[in-house]
C-alpha atoms as a PDB file:
ATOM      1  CA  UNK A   1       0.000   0.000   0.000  1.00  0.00           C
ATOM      2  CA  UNK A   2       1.239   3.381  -0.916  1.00  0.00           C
ATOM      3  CA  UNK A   3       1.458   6.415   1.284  1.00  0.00           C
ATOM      4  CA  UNK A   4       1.892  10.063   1.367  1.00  0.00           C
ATOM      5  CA  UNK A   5       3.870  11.965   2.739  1.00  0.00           C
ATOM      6  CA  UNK A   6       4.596  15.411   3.207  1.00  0.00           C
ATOM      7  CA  UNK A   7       7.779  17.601   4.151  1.00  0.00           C
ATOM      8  CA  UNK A   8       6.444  19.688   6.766  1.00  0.00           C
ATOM      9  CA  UNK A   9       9.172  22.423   5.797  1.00  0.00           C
ATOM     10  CA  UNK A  10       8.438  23.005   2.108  1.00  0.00           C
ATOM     11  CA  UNK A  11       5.849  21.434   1.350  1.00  0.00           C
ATOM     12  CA  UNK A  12       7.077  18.448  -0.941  1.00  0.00           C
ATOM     13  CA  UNK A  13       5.009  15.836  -1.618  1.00  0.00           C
ATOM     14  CA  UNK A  14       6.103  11.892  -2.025  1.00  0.00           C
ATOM     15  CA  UNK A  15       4.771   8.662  -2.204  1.00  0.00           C
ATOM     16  CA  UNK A  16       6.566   5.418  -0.630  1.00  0.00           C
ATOM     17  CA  UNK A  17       5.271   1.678   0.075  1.00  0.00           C
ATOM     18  CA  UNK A  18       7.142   0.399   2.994  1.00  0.00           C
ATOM     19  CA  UNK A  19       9.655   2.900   4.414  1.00  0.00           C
ATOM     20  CA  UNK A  20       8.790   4.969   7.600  1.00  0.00           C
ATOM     21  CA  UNK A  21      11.589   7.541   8.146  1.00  0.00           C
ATOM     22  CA  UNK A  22      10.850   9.461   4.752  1.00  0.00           C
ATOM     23  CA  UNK A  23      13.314  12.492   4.146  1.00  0.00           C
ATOM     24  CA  UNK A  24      12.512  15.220   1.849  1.00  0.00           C
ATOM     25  CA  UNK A  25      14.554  15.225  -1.600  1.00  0.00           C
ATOM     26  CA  UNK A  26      13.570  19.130  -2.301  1.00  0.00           C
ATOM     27  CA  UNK A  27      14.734  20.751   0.820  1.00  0.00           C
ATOM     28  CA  UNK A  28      16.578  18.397   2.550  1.00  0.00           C
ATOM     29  CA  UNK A  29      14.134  18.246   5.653  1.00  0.00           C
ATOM     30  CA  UNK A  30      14.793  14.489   7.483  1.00  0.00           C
ATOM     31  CA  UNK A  31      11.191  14.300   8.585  1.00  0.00           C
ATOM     32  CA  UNK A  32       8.329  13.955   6.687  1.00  0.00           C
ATOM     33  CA  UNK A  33       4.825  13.775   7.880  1.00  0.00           C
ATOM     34  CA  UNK A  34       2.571  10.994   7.172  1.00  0.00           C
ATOM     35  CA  UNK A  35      -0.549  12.760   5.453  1.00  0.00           C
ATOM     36  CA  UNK A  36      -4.392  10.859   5.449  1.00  0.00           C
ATOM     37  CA  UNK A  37      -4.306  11.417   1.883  1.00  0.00           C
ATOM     38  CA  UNK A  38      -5.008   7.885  -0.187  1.00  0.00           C
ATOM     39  CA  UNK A  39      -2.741   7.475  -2.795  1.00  0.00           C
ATOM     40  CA  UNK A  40      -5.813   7.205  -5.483  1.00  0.00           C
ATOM     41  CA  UNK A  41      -6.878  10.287  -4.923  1.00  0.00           C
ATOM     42  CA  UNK A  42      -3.354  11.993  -4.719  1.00  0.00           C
ATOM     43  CA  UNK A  43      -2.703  10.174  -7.976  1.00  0.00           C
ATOM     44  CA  UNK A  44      -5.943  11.140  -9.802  1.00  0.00           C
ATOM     45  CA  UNK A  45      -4.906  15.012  -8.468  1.00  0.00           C
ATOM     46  CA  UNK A  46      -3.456  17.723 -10.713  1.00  0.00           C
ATOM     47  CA  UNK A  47      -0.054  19.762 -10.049  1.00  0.00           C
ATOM     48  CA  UNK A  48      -2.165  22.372  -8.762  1.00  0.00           C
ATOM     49  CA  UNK A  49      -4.592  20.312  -6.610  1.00  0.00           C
ATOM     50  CA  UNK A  50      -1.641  19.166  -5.507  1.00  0.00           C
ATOM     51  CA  UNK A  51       0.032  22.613  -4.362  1.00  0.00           C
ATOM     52  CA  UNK A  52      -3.409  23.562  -2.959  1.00  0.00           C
ATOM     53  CA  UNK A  53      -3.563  20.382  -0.453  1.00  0.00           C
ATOM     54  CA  UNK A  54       0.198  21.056   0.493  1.00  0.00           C
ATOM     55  CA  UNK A  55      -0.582  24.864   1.040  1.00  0.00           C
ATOM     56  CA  UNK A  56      -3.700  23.884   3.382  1.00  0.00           C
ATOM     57  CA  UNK A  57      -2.080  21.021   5.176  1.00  0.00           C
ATOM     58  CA  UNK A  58       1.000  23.663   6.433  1.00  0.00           C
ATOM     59  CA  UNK A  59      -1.267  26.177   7.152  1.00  0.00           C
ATOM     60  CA  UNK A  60      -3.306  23.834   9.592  1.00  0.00           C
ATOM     61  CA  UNK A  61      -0.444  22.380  10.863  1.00  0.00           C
ATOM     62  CA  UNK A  62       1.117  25.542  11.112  1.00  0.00           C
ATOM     63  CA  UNK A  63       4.295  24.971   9.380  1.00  0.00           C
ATOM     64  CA  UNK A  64       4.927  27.258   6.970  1.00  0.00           C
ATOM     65  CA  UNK A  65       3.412  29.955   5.055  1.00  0.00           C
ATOM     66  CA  UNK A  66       0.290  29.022   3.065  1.00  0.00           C
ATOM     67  CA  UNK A  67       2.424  29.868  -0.022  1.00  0.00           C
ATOM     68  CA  UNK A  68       2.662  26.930  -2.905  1.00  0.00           C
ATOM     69  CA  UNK A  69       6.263  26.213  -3.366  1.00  0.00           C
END
């Protein structure tokens, strides 16, 4: 089963099966945060649905600016 996960620092998004300590490849950031996002619908999602959900998700877990990176 896939998962999502998010880089609670810039916002990067990345999928991975089995792995639990998921580091960020954009920014560098060794902790990313496991999101409740199912993979279907983050694969059926556009670059800018995308962006949105990353924007909202720091914002509520007040991590970052609201900005899309």
């Amino acid at each position: 089963m896939l998962k999502v996960y998010i880089c609670p620092a810039c916002g990067w998004m990345r999928t991975v099966s089995r792995r639990r300590d998921v580091e960020c490849h954009q920014c560098g950031n060794p902790e990313m945060a496991l999101t409740k996002l199912e993979y279907e619908k983050y694969a059926d999602m556009n670059a800018r649905e995308r962006a949105d959900y990353a924007a909202s998700w720091r914002y509520i877990h007040n991590t970052g600016s609201a900005q899309s990176n």
